[in-house]
N, C-alpha and C. Protein backbone atom coordinates (compact mmCIF):
# COMPACT_ATOMS: atom_id res chain seq x y z
N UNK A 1 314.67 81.10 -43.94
CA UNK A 1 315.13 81.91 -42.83
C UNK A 1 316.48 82.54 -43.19
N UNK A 2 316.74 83.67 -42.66
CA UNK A 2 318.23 84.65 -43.16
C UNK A 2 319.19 84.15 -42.42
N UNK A 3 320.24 83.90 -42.70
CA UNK A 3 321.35 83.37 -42.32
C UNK A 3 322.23 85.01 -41.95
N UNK A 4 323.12 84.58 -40.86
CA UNK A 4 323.89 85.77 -40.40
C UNK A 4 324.78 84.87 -40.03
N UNK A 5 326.56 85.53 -40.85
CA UNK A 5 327.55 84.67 -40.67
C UNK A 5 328.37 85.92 -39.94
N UNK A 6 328.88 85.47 -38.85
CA UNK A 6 329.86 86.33 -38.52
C UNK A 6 331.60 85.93 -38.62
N UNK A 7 332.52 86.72 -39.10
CA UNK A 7 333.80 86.38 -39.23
C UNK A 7 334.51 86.78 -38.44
N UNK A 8 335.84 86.99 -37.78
CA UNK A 8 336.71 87.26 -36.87
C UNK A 8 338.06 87.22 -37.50
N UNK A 9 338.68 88.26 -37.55
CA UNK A 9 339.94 88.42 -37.53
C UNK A 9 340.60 87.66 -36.69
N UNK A 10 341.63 86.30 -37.05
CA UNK A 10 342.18 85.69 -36.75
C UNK A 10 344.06 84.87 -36.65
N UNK A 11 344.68 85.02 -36.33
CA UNK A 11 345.89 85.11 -37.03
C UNK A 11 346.25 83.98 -36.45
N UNK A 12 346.55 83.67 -34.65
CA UNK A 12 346.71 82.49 -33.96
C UNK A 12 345.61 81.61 -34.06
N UNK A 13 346.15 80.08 -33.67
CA UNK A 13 345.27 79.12 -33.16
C UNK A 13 344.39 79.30 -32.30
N UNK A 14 345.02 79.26 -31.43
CA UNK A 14 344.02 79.63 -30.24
C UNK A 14 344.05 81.35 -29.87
N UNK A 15 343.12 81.51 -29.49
CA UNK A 15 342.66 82.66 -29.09
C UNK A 15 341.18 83.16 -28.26
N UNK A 16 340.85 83.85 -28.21
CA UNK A 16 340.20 84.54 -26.75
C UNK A 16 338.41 83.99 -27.49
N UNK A 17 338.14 83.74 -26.86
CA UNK A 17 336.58 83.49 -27.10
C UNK A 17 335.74 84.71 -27.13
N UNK A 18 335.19 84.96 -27.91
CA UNK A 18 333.98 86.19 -27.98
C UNK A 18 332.98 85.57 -27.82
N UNK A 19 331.93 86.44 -26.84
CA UNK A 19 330.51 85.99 -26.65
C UNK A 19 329.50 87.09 -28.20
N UNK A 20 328.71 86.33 -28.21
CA UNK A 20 327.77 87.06 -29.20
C UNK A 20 326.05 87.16 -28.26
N UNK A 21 325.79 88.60 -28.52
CA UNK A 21 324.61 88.92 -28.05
C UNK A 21 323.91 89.77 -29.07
N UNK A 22 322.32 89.15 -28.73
CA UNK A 22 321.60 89.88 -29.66
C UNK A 22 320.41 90.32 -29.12
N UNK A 23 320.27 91.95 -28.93
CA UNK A 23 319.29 92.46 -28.32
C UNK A 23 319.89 92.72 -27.24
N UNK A 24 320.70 92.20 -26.71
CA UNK A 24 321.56 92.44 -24.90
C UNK A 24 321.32 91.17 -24.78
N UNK A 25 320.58 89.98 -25.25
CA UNK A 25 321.02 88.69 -24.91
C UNK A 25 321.82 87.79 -25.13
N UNK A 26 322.54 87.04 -24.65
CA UNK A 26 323.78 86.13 -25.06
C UNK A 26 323.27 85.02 -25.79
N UNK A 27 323.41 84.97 -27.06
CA UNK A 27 322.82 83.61 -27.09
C UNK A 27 324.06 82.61 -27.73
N UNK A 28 325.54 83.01 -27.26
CA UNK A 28 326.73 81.78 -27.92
C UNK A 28 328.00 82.40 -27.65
N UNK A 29 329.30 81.67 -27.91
CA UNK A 29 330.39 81.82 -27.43
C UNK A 29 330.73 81.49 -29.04
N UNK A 30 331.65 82.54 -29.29
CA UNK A 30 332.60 81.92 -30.82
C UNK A 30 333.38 82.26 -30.60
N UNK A 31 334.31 80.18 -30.57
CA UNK A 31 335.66 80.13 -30.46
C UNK A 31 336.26 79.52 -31.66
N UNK A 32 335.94 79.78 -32.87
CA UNK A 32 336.81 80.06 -33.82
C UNK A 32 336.51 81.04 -34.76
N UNK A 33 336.66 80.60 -35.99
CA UNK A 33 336.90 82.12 -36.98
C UNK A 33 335.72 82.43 -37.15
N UNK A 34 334.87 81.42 -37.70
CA UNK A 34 333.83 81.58 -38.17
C UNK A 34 332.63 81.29 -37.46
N UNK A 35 331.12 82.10 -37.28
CA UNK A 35 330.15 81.45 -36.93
C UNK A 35 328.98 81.67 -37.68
N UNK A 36 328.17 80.94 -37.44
CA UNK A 36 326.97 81.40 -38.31
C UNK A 36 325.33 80.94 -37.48
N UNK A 37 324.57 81.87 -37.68
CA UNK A 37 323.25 82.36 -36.81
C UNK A 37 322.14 82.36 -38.12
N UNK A 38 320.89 81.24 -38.10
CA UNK A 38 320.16 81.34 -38.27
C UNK A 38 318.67 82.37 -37.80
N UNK A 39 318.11 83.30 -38.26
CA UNK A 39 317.54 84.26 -36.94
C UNK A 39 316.14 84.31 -38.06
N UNK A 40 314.90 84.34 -37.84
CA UNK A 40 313.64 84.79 -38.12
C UNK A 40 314.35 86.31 -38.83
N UNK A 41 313.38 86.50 -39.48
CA UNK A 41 313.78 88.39 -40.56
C UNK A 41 313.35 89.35 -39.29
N UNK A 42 314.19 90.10 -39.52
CA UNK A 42 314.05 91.36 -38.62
C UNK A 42 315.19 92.01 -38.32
N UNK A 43 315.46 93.13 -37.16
CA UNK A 43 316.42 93.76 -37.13
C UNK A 43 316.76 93.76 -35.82
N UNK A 44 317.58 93.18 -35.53
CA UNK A 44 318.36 93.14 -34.19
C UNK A 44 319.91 93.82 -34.37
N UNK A 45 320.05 94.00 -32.83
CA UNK A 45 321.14 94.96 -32.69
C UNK A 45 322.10 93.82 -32.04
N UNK A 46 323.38 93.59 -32.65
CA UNK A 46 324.19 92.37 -32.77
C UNK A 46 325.33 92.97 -31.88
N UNK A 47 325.60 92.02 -31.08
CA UNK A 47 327.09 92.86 -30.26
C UNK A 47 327.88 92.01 -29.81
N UNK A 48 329.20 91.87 -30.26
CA UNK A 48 330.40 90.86 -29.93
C UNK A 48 331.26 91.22 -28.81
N UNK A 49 331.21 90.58 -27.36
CA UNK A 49 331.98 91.36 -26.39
C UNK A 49 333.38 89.85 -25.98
N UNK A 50 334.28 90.78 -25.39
CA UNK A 50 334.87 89.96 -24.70
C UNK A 50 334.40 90.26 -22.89
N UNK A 51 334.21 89.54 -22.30
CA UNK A 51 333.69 89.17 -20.96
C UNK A 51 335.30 88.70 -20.02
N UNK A 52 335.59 89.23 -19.27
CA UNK A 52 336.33 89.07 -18.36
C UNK A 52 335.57 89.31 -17.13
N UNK A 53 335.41 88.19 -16.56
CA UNK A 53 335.16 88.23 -14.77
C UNK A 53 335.92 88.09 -13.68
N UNK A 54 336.07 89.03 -12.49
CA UNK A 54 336.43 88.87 -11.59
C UNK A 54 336.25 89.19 -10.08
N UNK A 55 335.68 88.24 -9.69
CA UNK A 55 334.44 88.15 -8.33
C UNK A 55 333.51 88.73 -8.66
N UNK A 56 333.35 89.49 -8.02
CA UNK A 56 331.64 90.11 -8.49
C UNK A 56 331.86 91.11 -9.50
N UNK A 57 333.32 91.65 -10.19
CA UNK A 57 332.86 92.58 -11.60
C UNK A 57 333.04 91.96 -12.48
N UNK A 58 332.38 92.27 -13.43
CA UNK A 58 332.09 91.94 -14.72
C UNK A 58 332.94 93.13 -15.63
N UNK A 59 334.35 93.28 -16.56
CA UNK A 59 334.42 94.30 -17.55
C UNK A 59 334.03 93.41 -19.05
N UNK A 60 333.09 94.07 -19.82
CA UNK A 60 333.34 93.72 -20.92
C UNK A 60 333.69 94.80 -22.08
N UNK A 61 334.36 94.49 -22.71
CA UNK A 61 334.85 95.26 -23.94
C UNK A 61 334.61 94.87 -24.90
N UNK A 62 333.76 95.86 -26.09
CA UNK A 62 333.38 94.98 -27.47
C UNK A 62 332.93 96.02 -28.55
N UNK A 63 331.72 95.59 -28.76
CA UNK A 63 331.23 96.71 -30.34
C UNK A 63 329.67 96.47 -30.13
N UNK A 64 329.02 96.94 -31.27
CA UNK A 64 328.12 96.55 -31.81
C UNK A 64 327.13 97.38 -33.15
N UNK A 65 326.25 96.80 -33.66
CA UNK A 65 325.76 97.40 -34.83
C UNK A 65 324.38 96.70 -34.90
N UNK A 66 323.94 97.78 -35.52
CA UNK A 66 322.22 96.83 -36.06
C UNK A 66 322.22 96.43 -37.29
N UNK A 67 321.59 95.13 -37.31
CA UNK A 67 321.68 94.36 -38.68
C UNK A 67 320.07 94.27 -38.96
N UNK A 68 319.95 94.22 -40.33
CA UNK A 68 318.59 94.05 -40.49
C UNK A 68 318.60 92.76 -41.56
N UNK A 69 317.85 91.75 -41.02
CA UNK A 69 317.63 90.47 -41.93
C UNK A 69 316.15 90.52 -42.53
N UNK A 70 316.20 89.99 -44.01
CA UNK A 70 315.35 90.10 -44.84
C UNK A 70 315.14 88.39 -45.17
N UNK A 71 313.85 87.84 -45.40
CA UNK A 71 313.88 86.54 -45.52
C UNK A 71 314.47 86.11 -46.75
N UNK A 72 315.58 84.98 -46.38
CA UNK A 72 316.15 84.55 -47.18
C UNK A 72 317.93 85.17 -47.59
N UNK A 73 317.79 85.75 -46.77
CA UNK A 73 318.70 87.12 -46.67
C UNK A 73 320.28 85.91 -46.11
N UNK A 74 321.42 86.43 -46.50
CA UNK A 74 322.38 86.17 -46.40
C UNK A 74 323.45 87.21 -45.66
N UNK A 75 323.89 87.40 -44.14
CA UNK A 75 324.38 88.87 -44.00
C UNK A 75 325.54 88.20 -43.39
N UNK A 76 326.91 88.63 -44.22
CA UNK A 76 328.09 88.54 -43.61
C UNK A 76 328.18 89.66 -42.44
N UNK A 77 329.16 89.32 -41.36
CA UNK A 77 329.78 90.91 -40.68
C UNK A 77 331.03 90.33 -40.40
N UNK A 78 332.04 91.56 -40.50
CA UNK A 78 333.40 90.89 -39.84
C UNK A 78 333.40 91.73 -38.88
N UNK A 79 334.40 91.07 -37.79
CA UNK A 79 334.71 91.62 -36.54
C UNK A 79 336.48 91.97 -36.39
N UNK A 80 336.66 93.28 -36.76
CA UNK A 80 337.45 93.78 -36.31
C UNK A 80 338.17 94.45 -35.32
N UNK A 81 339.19 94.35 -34.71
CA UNK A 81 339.67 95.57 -33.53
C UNK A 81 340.17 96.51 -34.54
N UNK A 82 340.65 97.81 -33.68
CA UNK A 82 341.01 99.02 -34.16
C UNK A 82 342.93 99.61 -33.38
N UNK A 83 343.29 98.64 -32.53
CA UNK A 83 344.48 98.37 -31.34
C UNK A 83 345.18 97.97 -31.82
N UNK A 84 345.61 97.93 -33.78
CA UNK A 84 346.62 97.25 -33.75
C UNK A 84 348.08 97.89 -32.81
N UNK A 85 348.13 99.44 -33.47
CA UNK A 85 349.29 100.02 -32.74
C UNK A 85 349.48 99.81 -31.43
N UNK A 86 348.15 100.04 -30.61
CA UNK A 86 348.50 99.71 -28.95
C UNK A 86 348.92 97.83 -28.98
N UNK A 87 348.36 97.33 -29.57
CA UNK A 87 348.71 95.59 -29.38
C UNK A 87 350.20 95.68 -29.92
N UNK A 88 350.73 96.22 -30.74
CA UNK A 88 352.25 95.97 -31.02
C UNK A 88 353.19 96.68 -30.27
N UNK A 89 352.87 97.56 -29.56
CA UNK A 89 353.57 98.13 -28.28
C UNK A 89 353.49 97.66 -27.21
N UNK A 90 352.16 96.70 -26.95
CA UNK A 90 352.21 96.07 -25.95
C UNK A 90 352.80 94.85 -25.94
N UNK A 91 352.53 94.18 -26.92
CA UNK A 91 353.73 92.61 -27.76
C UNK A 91 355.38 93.33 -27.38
N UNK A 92 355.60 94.15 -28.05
CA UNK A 92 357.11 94.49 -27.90
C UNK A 92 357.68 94.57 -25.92
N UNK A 93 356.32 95.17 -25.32
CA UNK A 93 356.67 95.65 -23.89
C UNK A 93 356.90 94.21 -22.99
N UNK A 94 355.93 93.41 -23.79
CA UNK A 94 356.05 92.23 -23.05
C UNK A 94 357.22 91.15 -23.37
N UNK A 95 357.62 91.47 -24.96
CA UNK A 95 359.36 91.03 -24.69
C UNK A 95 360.32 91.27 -24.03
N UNK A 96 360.46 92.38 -24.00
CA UNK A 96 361.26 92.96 -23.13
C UNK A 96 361.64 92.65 -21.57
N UNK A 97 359.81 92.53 -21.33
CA UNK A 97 359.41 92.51 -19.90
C UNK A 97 360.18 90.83 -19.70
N UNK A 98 359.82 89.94 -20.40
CA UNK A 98 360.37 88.53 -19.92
C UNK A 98 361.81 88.18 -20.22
N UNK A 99 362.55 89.29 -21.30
CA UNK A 99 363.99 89.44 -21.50
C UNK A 99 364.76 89.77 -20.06
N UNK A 100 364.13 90.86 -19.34
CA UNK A 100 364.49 91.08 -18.11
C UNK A 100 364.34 90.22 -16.96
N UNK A 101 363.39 88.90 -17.29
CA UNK A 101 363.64 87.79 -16.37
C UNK A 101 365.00 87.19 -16.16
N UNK A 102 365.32 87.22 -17.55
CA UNK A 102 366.81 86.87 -17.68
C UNK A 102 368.03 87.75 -17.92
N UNK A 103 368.01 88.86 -17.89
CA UNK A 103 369.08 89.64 -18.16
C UNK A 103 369.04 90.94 -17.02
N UNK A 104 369.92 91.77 -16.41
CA UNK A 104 369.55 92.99 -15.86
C UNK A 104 370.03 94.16 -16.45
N UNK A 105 369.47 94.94 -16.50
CA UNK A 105 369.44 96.19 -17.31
C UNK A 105 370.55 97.25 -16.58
N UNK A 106 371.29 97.73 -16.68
CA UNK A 106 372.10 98.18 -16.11
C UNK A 106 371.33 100.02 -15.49
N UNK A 107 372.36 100.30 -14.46
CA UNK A 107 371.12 101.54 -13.65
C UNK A 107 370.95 102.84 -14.29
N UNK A 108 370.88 103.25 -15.35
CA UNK A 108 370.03 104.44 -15.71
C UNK A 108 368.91 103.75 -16.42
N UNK A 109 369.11 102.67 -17.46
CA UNK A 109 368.17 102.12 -18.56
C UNK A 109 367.51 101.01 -17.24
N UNK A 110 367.72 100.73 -16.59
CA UNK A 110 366.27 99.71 -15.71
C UNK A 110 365.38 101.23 -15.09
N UNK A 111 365.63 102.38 -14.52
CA UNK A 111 364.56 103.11 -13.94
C UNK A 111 364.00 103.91 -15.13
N UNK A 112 364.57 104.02 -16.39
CA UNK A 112 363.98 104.34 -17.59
C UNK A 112 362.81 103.46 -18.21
N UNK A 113 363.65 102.31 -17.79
CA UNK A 113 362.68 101.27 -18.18
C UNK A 113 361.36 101.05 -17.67
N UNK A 114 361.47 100.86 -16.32
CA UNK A 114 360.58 101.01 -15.34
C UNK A 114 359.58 101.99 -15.39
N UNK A 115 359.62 103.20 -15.24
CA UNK A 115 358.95 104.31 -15.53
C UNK A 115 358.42 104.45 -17.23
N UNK A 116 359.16 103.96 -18.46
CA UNK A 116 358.49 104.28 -19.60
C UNK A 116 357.16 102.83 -19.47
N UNK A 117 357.49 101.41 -19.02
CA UNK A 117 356.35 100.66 -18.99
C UNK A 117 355.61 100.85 -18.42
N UNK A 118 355.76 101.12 -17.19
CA UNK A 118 354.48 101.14 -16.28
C UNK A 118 353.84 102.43 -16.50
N UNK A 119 354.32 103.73 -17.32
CA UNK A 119 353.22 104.35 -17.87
C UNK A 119 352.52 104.41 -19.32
N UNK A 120 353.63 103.54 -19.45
CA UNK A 120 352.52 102.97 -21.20
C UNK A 120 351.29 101.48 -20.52
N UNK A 121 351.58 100.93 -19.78
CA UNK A 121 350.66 100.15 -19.41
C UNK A 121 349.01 100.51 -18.82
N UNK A 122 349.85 101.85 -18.10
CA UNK A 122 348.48 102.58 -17.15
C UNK A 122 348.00 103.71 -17.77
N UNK A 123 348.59 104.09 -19.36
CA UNK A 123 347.96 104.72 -20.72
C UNK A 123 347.28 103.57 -21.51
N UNK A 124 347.46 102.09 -21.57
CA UNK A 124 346.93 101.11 -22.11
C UNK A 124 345.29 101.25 -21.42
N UNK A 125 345.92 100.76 -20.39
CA UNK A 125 344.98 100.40 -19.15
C UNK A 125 343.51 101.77 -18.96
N UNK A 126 343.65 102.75 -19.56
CA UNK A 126 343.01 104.07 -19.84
C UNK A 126 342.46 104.00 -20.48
N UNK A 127 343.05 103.54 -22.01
CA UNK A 127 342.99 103.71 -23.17
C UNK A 127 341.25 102.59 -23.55
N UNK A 128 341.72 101.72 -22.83
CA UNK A 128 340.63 100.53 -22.99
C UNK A 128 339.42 100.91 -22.15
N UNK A 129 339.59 101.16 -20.93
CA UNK A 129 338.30 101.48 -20.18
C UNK A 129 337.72 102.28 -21.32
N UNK A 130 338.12 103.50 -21.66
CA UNK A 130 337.40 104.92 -22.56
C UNK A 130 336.50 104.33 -23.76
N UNK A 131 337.39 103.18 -23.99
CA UNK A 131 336.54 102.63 -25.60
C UNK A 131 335.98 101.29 -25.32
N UNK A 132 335.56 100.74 -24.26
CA UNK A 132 335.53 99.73 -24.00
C UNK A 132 334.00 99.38 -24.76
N UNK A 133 332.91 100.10 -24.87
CA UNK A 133 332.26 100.11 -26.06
C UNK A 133 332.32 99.96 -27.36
N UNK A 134 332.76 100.43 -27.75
CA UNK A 134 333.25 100.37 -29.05
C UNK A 134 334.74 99.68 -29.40
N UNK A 135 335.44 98.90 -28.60
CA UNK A 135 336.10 98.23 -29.10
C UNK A 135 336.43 97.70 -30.26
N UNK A 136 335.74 96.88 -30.47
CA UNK A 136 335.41 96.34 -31.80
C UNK A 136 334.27 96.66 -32.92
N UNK A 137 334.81 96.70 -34.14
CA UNK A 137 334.18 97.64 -35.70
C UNK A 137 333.26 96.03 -35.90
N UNK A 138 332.51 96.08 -36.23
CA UNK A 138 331.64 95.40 -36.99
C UNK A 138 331.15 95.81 -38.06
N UNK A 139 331.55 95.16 -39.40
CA UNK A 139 331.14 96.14 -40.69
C UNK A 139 330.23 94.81 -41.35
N UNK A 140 329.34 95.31 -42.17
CA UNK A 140 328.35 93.92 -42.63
C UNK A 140 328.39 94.60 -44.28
């Protein structure tokens, strides 16, 4: 039977759980780097989402690709994002943001402040709905 290993870009310990679906069905949660899927030969369409629920909506954001397994077949894929730049603007926004728990910004640079985050957040916040498909590259 073909083995299908999937990898994940990983840097922290802990980190966000991805569900894995195949066909549109869920069949596992991978919470670490590595997983690996035994599957009958054939070609299924493989898709790694992150799942956030809240009350009755569901957003998920993710990728996906078709893989084709051959018996005996061995198919790596890694799972990449494409956000580094938005994730390091958002890392930096959120220092800042808890620096100001403790410090106050004096009055031109706090309504500068104010106004440059909360519209890089609600350009974040844009940015993700639009690609929320394609989030994540899966390359095999």
């Amino acid at each position: 039977m073909p083995l299908l290993y999937i990898h994940r870009k990983q840097h922290f310990k802990l980190s966000i759980p991805y569900w894995i679906f195949l066909n549109d069905q869920p069949v596992g949660i991978m919470r670490h780097k590595d997983v690996s899927l035994q599957l009958p030969p054939g070609q299924y369409k493989l898709s790694v989402k992150i799942v956030l629920g809240l009350f009755k909506w569901r957003l998920q954001i993710g990728g996906s690709n078709v893989v084709s397994l051959q018996e005996g077949e061995q198919r790596h894929v890694r799972v990449t994002d494409r956000e580094r730049w938005w994730n390091l603007l958002f890392d930096i926004d959120l220092v800042v943001w808890l620096a100001r728990l403790f410090f106050t910004f004096p009055y031109p640079w706090n309504i500068l402040y104010e106004v440059i985050s909360n519209g890089f957040f609600l350009l974040w916040a844009i940015h993700i709905w639009v690609i929320r498909e394609r989030y994540f590259q899966l390359q095999s």
